[in-house]
Protein backbone atom coordinates (compact mmCIF):
# COMPACT_ATOMS: atom_id res chain seq x y z
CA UNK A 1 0.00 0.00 0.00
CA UNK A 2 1.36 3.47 -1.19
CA UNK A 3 2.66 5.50 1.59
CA UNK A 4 -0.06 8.91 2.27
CA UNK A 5 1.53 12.01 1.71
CA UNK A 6 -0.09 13.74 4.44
CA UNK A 7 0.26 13.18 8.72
CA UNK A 8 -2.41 10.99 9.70
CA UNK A 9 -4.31 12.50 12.45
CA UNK A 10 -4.75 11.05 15.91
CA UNK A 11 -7.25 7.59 16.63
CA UNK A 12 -10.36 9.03 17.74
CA UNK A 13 -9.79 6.58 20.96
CA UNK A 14 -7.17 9.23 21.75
CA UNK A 15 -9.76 12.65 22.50
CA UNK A 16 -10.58 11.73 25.96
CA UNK A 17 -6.72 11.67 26.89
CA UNK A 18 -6.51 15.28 25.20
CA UNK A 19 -9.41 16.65 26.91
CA UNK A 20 -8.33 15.10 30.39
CA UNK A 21 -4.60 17.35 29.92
CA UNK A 22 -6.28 20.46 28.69
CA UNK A 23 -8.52 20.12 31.89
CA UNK A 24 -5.27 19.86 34.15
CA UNK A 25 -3.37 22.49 32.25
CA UNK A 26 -6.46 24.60 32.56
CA UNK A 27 -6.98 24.62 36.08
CA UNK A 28 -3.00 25.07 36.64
CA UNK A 29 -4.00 28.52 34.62
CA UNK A 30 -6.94 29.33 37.13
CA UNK A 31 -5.16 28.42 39.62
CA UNK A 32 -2.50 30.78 38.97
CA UNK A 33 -4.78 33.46 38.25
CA UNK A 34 -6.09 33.11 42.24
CA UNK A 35 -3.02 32.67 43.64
CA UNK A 36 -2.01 36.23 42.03
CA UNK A 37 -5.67 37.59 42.60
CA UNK A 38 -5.15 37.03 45.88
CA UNK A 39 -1.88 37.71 46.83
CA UNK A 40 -1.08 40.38 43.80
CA UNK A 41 1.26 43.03 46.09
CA UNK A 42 3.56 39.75 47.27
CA UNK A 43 3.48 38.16 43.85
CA UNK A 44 4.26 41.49 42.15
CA UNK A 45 6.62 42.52 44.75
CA UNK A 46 8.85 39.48 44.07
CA UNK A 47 8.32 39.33 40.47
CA UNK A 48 9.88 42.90 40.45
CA UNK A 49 13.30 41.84 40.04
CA UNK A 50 13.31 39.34 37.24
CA UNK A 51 10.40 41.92 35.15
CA UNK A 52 12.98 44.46 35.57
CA UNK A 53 15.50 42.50 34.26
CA UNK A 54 13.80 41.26 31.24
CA UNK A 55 13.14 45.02 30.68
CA UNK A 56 17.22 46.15 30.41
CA UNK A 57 17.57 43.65 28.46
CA UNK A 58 14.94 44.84 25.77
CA UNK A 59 16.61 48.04 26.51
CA UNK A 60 20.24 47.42 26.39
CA UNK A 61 19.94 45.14 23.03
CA UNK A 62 18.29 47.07 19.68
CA UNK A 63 17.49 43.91 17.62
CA UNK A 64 15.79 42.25 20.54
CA UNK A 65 13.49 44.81 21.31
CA UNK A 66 12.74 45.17 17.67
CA UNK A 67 12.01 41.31 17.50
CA UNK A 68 10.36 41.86 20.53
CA UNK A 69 7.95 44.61 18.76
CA UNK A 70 7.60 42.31 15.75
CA UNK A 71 5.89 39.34 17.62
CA UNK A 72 4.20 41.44 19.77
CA UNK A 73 2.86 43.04 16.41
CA UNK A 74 1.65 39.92 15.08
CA UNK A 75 0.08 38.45 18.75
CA UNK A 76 -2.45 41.29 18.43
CA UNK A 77 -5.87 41.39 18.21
CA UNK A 78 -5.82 43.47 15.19
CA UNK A 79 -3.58 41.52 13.47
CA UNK A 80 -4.97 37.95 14.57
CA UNK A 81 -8.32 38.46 14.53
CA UNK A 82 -8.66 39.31 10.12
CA UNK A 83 -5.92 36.12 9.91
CA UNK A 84 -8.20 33.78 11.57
CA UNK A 85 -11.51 34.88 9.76
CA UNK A 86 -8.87 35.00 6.11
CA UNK A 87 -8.23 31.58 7.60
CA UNK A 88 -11.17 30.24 8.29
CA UNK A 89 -12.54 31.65 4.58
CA UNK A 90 -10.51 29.42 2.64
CA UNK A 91 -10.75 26.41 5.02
CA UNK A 92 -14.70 26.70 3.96
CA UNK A 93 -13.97 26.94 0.38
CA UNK A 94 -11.69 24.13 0.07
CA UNK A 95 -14.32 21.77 1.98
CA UNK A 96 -12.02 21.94 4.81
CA UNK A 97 -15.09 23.13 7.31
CA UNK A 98 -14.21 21.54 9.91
CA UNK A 99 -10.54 23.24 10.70
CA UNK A 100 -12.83 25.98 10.07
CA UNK A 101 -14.79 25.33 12.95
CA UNK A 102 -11.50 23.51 14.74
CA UNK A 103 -9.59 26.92 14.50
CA UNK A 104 -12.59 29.63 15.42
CA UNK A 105 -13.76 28.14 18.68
CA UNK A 106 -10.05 28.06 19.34
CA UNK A 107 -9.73 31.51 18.99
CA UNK A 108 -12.74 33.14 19.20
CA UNK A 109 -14.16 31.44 21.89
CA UNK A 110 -10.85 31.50 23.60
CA UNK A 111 -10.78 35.33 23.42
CA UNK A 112 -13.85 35.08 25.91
CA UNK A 113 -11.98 32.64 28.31
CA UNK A 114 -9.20 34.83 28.64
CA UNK A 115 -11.27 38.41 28.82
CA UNK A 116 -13.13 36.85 31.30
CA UNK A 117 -10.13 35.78 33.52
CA UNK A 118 -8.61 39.11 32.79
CA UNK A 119 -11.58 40.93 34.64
CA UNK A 120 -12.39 38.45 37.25
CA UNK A 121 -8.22 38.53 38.21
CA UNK A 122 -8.03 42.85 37.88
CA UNK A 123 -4.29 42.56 38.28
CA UNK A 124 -1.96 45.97 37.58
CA UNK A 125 0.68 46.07 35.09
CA UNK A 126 3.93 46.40 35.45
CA UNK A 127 5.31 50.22 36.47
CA UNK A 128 6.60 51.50 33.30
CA UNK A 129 5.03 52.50 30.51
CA UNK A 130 1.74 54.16 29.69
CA UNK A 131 -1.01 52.49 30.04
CA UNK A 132 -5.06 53.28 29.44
CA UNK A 133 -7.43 53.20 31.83
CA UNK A 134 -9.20 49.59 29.85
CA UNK A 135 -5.35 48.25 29.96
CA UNK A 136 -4.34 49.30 33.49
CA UNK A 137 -5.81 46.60 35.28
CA UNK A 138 -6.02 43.80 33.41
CA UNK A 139 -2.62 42.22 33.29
CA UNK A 140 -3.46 38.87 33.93
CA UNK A 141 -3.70 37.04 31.48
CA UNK A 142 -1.60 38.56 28.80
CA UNK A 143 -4.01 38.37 26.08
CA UNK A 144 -1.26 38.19 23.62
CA UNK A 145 0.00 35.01 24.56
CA UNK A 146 -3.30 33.82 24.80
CA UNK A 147 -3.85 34.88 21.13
CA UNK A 148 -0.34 33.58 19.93
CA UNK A 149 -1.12 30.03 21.36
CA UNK A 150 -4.99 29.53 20.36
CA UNK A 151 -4.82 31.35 17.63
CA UNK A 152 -0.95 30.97 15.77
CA UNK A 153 -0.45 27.59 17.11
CA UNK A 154 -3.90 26.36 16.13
CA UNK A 155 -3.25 27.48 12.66
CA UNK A 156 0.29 25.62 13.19
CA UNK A 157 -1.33 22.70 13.52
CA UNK A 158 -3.80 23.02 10.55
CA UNK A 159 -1.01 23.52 8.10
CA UNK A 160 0.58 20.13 9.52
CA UNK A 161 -2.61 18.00 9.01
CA UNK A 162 -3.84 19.53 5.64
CA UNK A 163 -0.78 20.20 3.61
CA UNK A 164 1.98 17.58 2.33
CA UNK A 165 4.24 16.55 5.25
CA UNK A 166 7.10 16.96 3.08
CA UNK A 167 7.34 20.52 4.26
CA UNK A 168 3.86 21.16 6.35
CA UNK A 169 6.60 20.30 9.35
CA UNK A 170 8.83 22.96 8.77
CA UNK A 171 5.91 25.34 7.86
CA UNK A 172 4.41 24.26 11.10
CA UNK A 173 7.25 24.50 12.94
CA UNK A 174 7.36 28.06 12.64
CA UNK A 175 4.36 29.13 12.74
CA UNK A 176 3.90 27.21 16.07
CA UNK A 177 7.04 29.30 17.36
CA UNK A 178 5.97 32.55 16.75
CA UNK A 179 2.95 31.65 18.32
CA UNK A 180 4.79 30.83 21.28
CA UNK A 181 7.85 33.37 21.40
CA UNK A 182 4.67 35.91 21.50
CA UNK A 183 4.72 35.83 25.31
CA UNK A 184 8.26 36.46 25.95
CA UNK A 185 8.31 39.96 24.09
CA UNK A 186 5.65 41.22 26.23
CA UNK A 187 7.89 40.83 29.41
CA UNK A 188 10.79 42.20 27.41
CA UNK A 189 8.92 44.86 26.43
CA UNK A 190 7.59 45.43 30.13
CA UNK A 191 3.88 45.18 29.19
CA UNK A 192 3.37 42.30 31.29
CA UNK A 193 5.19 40.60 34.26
CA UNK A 194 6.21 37.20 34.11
CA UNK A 195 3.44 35.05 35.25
CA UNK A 196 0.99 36.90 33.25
CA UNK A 197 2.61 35.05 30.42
CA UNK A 198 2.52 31.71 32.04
CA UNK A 199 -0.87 32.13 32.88
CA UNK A 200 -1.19 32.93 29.30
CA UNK A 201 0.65 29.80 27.68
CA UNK A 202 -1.46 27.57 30.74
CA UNK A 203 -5.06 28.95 29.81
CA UNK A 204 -4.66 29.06 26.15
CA UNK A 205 -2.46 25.71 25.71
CA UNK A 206 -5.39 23.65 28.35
CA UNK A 207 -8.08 25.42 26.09
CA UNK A 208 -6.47 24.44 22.97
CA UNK A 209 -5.88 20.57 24.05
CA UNK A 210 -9.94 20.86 25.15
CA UNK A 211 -10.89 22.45 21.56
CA UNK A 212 -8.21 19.89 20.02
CA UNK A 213 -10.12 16.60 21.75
CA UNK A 214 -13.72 18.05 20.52
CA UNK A 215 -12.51 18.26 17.48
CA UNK A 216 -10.77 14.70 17.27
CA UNK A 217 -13.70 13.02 18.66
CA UNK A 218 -16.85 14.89 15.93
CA UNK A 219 -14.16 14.56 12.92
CA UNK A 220 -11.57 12.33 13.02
CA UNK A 221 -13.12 9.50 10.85
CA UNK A 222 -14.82 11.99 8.69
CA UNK A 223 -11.72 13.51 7.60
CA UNK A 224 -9.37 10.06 7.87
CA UNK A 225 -11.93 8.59 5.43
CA UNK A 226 -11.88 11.04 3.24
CA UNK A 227 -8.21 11.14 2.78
CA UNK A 228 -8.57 6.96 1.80
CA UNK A 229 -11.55 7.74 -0.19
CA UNK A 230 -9.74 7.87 -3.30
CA UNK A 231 -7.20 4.52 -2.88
CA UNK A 232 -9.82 2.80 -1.35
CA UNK A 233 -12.18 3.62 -4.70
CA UNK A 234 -9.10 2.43 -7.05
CA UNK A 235 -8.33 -0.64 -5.09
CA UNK A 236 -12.25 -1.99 -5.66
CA UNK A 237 -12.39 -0.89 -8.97
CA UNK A 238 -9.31 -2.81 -10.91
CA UNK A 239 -10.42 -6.03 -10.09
CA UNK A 240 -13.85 -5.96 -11.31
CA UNK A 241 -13.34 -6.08 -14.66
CA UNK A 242 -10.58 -9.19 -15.17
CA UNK A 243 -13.40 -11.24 -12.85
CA UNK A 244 -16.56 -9.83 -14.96
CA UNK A 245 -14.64 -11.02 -18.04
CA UNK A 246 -13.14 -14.22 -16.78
CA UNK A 247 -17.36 -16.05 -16.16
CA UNK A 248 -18.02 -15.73 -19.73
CA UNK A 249 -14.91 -17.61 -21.00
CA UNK A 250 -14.90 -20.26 -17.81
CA UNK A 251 -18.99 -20.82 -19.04
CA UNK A 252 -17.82 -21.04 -22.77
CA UNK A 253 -15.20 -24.02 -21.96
CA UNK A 254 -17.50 -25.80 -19.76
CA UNK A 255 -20.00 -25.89 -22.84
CA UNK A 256 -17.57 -26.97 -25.09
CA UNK A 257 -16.86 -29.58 -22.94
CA UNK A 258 -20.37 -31.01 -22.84
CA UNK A 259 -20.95 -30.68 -26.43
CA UNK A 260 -17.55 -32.95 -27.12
CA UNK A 261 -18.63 -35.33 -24.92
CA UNK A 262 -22.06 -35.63 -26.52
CA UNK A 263 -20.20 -36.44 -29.87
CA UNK A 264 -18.48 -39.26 -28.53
């Protein structure tokens, strides 16, 4: 049997396991989120240090800070948001609905987990910068990492499944890496402190894993069949017609057998 050019997804068998880690990974988020909620001066107190830290170093290094402004760039709302509808577009018209579907409740409905941790948690940023009254206390979660995991790393892991795995590795790869490297520049830029990012990359990866094993367990053997649709049809097809053929003669000999021994 030929060798499929694409990654076969994961046995449907395998969603519960997914949805059991993004409920762990979920709750280590929350969790997080009340253990700063309720102690924010003593965790911001001893997160001073290493924030300020991160901060020279955006400071004392030009490229970094302008990578730092690049990712942050693409992590954004404005940016994100028109990607994953472009996205989402094109999965439709290619018959590819349900990434469609996989990659907007990722998103989309993940921009409503993290608002509504962001409010519930009220934490203040970190004291540089300027920072608008809507912004000023809602630091936890950074909404950019949020965005640059269930947003950049679901797409990630679109292009692996529905592109040739020849390069849909590499292409994934790096997509999934800016995703990631999102939450980093808002620490080095000192828009965030440190475990706002965390709780970013917890919340956003355990919502991701839960979106992931929905996903696995509505489509999987849609999509898996429809990828051995076509070898499948050849397969049934080629033999058909040597069989169809080979009653006709097998009948004829058996005749001509009968009729010689008539004649004798």
């Amino acid at each position: 049997m030929e060798e499929s050019k694409y990654l076969a997804l994961p046995d449907r068998s395998k969603a519960p396991r997914f949805a059991i880690a993004g409920v762990v990974v979920l709750a280590c988020g929350l969790l997080l989120g009340m253990l700063v909620a309720f102690q924010e001066s003593w965790m911001n107190a001893r997160e001073l240090p290493i924030s300020t830290w991160f901060r020279d170093l955006g400071l004392s290094s030009q490229w970094l800070t302008t990578l730092a402004d690049w990712l942050s760039w693409i992590g954004s709302g404005a940016r994100t948001v028109p990607i994953v509808f472009l996205v989402s577009i094109l999965l439709v018209m290619t018959k590819k609905w349900p990434w469609a579907l996989f990659l907007l409740a990722s998103s989309q409905l993940g921009f409503f987990v993290s608002n509504s941790v962001k409010y519930l948690v009220a934490r203040d940023r970190p004291p540089w910068g300027e920072f608008t009254a809507r912004q000023a206390g809602t630091s936890f979660p950074s909404g950019h990492t949020f965005t640059g995991v269930a947003s950049w790393v679901a797409i990630g892991i679109i292009v692996l499944y529905i592109f040739p795995k020849r390069w849909s590795r590499a292409a994934s790869a790096v997509i999934i890496t800016v995703g990631v490297l999102v939450g980093p520049s808002r620490v080095i830029l000192a828009r965030h402190w440190g475990t706002d990012v965390l709780g970013g990359w917890l919340l956003a990866a355990g919502w991701l894993l839960l979106v992931w094993a929905a996903f696995l367990w509505l489509f999987q053997e849609r999509l898996s069949a429809e990828l051995l649709e076509p070898a499948g049809g050849g397969e049934s097809t080629e033999p058909a017609g040597p069989t169809e053929s080979a009653e006709p003669a097998d009948q004829a000999d058996q005749g001509s057998i009968i009729e010689k021994n008539k004649s004798n």
